[in-house]
Protein backbone atom coordinates (compact mmCIF):
# COMPACT_ATOMS: atom_id res chain seq x y z
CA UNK A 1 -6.30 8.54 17.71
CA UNK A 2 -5.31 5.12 18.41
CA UNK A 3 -7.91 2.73 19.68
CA UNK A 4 -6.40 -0.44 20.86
CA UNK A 5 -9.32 -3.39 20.79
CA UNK A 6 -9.51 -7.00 20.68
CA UNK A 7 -11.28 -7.74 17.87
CA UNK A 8 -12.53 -5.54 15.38
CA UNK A 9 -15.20 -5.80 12.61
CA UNK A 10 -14.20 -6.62 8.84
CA UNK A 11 -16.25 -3.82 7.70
CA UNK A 12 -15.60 -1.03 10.32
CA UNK A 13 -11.43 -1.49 9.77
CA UNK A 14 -12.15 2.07 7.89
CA UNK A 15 -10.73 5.41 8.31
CA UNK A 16 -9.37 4.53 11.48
CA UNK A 17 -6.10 3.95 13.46
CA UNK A 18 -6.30 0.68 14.67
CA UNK A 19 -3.24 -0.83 16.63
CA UNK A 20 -4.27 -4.35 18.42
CA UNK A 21 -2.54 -7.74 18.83
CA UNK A 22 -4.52 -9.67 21.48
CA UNK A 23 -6.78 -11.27 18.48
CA UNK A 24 -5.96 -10.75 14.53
CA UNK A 25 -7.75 -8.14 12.91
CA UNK A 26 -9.07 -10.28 10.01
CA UNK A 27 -7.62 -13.62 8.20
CA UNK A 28 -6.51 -14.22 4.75
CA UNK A 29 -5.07 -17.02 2.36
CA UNK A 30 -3.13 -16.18 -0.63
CA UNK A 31 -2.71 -18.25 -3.63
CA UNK A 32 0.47 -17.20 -6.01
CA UNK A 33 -0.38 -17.53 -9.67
CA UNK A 34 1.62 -17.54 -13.20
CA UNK A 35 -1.75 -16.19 -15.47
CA UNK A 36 -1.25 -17.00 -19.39
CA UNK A 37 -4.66 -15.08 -19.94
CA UNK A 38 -5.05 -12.00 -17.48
CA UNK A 39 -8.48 -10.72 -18.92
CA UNK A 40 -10.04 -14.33 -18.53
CA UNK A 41 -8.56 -14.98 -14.82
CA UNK A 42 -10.92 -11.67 -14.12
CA UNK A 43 -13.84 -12.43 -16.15
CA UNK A 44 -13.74 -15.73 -14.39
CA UNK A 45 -13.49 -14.62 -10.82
CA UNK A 46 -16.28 -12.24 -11.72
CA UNK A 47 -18.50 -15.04 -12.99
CA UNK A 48 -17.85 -17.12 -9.54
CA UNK A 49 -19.32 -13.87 -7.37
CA UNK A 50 -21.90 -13.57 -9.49
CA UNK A 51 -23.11 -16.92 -8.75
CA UNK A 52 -25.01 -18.46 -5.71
CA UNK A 53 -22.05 -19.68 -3.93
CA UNK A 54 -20.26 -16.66 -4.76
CA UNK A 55 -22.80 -14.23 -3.52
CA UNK A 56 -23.29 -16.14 -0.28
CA UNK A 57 -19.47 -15.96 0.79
CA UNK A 58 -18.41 -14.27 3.81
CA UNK A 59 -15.12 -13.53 2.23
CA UNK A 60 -13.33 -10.32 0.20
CA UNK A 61 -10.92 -11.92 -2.65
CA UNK A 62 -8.10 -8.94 -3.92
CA UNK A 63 -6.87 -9.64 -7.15
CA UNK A 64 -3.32 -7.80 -7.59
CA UNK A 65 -0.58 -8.50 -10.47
CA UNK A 66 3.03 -8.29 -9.41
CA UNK A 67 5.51 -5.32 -10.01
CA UNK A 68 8.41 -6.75 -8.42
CA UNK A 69 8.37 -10.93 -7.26
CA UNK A 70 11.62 -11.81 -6.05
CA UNK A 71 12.15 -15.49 -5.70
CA UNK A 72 8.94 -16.42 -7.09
CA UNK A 73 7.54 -16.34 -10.88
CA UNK A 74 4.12 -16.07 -10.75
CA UNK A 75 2.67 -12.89 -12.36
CA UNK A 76 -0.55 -12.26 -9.87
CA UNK A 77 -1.85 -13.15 -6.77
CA UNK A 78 -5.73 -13.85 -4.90
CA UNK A 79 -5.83 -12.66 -1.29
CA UNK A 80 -9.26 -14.07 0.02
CA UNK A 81 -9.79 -11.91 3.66
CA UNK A 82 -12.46 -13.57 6.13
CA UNK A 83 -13.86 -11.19 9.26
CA UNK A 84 -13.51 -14.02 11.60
CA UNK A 85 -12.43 -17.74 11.89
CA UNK A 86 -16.33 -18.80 11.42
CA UNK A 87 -16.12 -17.21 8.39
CA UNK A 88 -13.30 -19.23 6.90
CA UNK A 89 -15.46 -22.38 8.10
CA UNK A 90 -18.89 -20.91 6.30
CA UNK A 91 -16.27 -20.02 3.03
CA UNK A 92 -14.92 -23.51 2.87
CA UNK A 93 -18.37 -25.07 3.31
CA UNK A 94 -20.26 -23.26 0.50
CA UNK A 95 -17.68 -24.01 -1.73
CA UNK A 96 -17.02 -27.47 -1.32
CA UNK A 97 -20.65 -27.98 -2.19
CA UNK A 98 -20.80 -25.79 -4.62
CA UNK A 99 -21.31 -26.71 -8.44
CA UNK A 100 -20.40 -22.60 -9.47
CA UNK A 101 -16.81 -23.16 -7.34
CA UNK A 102 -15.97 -26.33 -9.31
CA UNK A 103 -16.88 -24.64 -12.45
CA UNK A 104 -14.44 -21.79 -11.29
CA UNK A 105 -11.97 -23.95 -10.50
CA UNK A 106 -11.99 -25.65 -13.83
CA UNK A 107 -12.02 -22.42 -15.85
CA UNK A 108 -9.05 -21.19 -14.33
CA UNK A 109 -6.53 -24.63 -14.46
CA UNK A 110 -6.94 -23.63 -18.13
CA UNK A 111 -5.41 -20.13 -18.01
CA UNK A 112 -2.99 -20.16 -14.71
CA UNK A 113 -0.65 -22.38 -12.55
CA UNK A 114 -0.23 -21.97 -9.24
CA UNK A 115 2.80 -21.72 -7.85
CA UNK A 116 2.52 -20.91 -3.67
CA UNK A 117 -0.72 -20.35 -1.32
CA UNK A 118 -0.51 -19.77 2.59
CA UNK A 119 -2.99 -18.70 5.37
CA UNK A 120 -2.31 -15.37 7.49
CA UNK A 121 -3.83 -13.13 10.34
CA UNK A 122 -3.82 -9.47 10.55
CA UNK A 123 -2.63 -8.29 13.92
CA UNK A 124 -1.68 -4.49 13.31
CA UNK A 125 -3.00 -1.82 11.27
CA UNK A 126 -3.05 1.82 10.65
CA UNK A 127 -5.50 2.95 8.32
CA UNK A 128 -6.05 6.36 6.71
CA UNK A 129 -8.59 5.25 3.75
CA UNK A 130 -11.37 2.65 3.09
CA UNK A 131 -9.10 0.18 0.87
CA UNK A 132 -12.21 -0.42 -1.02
CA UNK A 133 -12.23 3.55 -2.04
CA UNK A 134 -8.19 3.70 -2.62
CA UNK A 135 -7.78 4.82 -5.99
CA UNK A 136 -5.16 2.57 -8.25
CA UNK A 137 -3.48 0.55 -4.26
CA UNK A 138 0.23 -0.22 -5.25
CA UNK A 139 1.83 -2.37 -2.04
CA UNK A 140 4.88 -2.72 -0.84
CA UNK A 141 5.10 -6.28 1.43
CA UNK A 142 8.30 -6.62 3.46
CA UNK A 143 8.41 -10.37 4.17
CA UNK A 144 10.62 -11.46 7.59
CA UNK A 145 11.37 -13.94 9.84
CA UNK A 146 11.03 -13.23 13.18
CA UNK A 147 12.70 -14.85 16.55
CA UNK A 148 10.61 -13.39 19.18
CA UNK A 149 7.12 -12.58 18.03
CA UNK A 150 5.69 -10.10 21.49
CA UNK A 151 9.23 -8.12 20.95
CA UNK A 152 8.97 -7.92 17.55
CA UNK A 153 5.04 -6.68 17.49
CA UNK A 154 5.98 -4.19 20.51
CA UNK A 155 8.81 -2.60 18.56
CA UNK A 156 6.33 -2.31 15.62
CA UNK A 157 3.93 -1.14 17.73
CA UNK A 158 6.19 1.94 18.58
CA UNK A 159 7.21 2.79 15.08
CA UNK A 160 3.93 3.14 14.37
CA UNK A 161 2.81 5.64 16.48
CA UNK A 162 5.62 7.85 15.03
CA UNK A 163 5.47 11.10 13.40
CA UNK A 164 6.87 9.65 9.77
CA UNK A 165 4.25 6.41 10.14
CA UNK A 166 1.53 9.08 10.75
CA UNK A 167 2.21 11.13 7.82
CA UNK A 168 2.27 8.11 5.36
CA UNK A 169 -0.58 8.69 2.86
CA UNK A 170 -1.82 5.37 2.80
CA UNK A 171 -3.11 2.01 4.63
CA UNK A 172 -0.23 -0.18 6.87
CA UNK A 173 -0.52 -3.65 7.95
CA UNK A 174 1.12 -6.44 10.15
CA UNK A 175 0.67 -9.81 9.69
CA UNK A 176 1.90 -13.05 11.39
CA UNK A 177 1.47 -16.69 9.02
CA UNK A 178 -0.63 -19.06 10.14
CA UNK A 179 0.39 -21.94 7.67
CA UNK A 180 3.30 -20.62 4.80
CA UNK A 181 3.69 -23.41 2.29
CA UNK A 182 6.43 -22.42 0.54
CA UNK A 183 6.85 -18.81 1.30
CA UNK A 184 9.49 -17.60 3.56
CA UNK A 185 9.09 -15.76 6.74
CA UNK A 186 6.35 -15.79 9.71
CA UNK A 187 5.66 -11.94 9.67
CA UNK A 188 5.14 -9.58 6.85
CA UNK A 189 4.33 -5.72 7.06
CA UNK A 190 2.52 -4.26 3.85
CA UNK A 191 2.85 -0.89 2.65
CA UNK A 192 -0.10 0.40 0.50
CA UNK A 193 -0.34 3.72 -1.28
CA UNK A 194 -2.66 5.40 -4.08
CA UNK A 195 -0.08 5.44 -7.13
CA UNK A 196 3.79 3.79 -7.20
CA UNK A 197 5.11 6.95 -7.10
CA UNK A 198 3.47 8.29 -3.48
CA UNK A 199 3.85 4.99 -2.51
CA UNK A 200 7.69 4.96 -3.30
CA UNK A 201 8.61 8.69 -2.08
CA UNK A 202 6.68 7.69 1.13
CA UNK A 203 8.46 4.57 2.23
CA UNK A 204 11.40 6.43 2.01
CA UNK A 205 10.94 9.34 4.28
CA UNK A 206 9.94 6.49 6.44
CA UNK A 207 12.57 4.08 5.40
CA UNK A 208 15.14 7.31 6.51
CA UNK A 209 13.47 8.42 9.64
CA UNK A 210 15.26 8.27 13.29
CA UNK A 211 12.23 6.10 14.49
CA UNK A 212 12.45 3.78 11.82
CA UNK A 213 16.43 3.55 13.02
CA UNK A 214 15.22 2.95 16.20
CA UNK A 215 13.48 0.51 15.13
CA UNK A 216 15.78 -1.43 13.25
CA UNK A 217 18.06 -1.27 15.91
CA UNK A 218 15.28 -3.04 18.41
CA UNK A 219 14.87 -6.02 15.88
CA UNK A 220 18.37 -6.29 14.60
CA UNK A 221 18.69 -9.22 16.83
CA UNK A 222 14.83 -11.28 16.00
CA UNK A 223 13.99 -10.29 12.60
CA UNK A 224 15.35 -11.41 9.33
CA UNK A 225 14.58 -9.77 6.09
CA UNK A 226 13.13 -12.60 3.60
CA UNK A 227 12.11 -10.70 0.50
CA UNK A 228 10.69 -7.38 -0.61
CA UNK A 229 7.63 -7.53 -3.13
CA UNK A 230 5.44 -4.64 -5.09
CA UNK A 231 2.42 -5.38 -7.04
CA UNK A 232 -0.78 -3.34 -8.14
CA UNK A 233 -4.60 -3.94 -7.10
CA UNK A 234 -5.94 -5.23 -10.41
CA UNK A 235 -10.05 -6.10 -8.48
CA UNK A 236 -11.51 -6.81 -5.31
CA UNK A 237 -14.84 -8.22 -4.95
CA UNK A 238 -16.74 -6.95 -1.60
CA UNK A 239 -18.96 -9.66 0.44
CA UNK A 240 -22.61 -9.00 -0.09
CA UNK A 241 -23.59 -7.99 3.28
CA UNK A 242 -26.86 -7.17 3.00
């Protein structure tokens, strides 16, 4: 069933179909990263959340490693989702006050370079499974530039509701960039599954399908394909919301 809302909590974007684009969905900012030391870049994330600051954040960090990168060389990525735009605001302010962030911030200059960051919303989604419960999430991110952003969203809107969408297996997403840095495109659509190989065999029934013609044929004209990325969910660290 598809429930079209405005808004729709952080935490309640689970086990349903959720199609909406009069407000995002959620926000995020991701930070591109070449790790020399993958086992420290954890243990030093994990150290942050365990701390004041880190307990009191709003937000969800997603650690993932890359698969497949394109353009770009670095070897994992942090996406940081907030609920709301408040959130970002309470985020930013605990940190920049915070004596555990600098500490964090230190710790990993030693072990990683970064290499791009940008800030996105969420304005689509179709979700079959709590991402928190998916079981080894590989993604597929198609990354595009888009002309006409209400044409583009209402074609996407349709190939969603079709049968080969609603067989997928896993969680979809559309997103829009807010600020990009130096990563191409203003849209991206993100393909997640429970193993490479579902993932993979899935995107291609879709990726063959007469809606998914259609629907290349109804953006041929306003979207440009940038660049096609994979990578594997390595941690995420949940908000304490208690």
């Amino acid at each position: 069933m598809k429930l079209l809302v405005k808004f729709v909590s952080f935490f309640t974007l689970l086990g349903l179909s959720i199609t909406t684009y009069a407000a995002p969905l959620f926000y995020g900012q991701g930070y591109g990263f070449v790790v020399s030391d993958p086992a420290a870049f954890v243990s030093a994330m994990d150290k942050y959340r365990a701390s004041e600051a880190g307990q009191q954040s709003p937000a969800m960090p997603v650690l993932v490693q890359n698969m497949v990168n394109g353009d770009y060389t670095s070897t994992h990525q942090v996406s940081v989702f907030y609920p709301s735009t408040d959130a970002i605001d309470q985020s930013f302010a605990i940190n920049a006050r915070s004596k555990d962030w600098a500490a964090f911030q230190k710790s990993i200059r030693r072990i990683a370079a970064p290499e791009w960051e940008n800030m996105f919303a969420i304005l689509m989604a179709k979700v079959k499974k709590d991402p928190s419960k998916m079981t080894n999430p590989v993604s597929i991110v198609y990354s595009m530039s888009v002309k006409d952003p209400a044409e583009y969203v209402a074609a996407f809107g349709k190939l969603l509701e079709s049968n080969e969408i609603k067989a997928f297996p896993g969680n979809i997403y559309l997103g829009q960039s807010i600020a990009s840095g130096n990563v191409k495109g203003t849209h991206f659509v993100t393909f997640v599954a429970e193993s490479t190989g579902a993932l993979v065999s899935s995107v291609m029934a879709v990726q063959t399908s007469a809606a998914m013609a259609d629907y290349l044929s109804a953006v041929g004209d306003i979207r440009t394909l940038e660049a096609t990325n994979m990578f594997r969910e390595v941690k995420r660290w949940a908000p304490d919301t208690n």
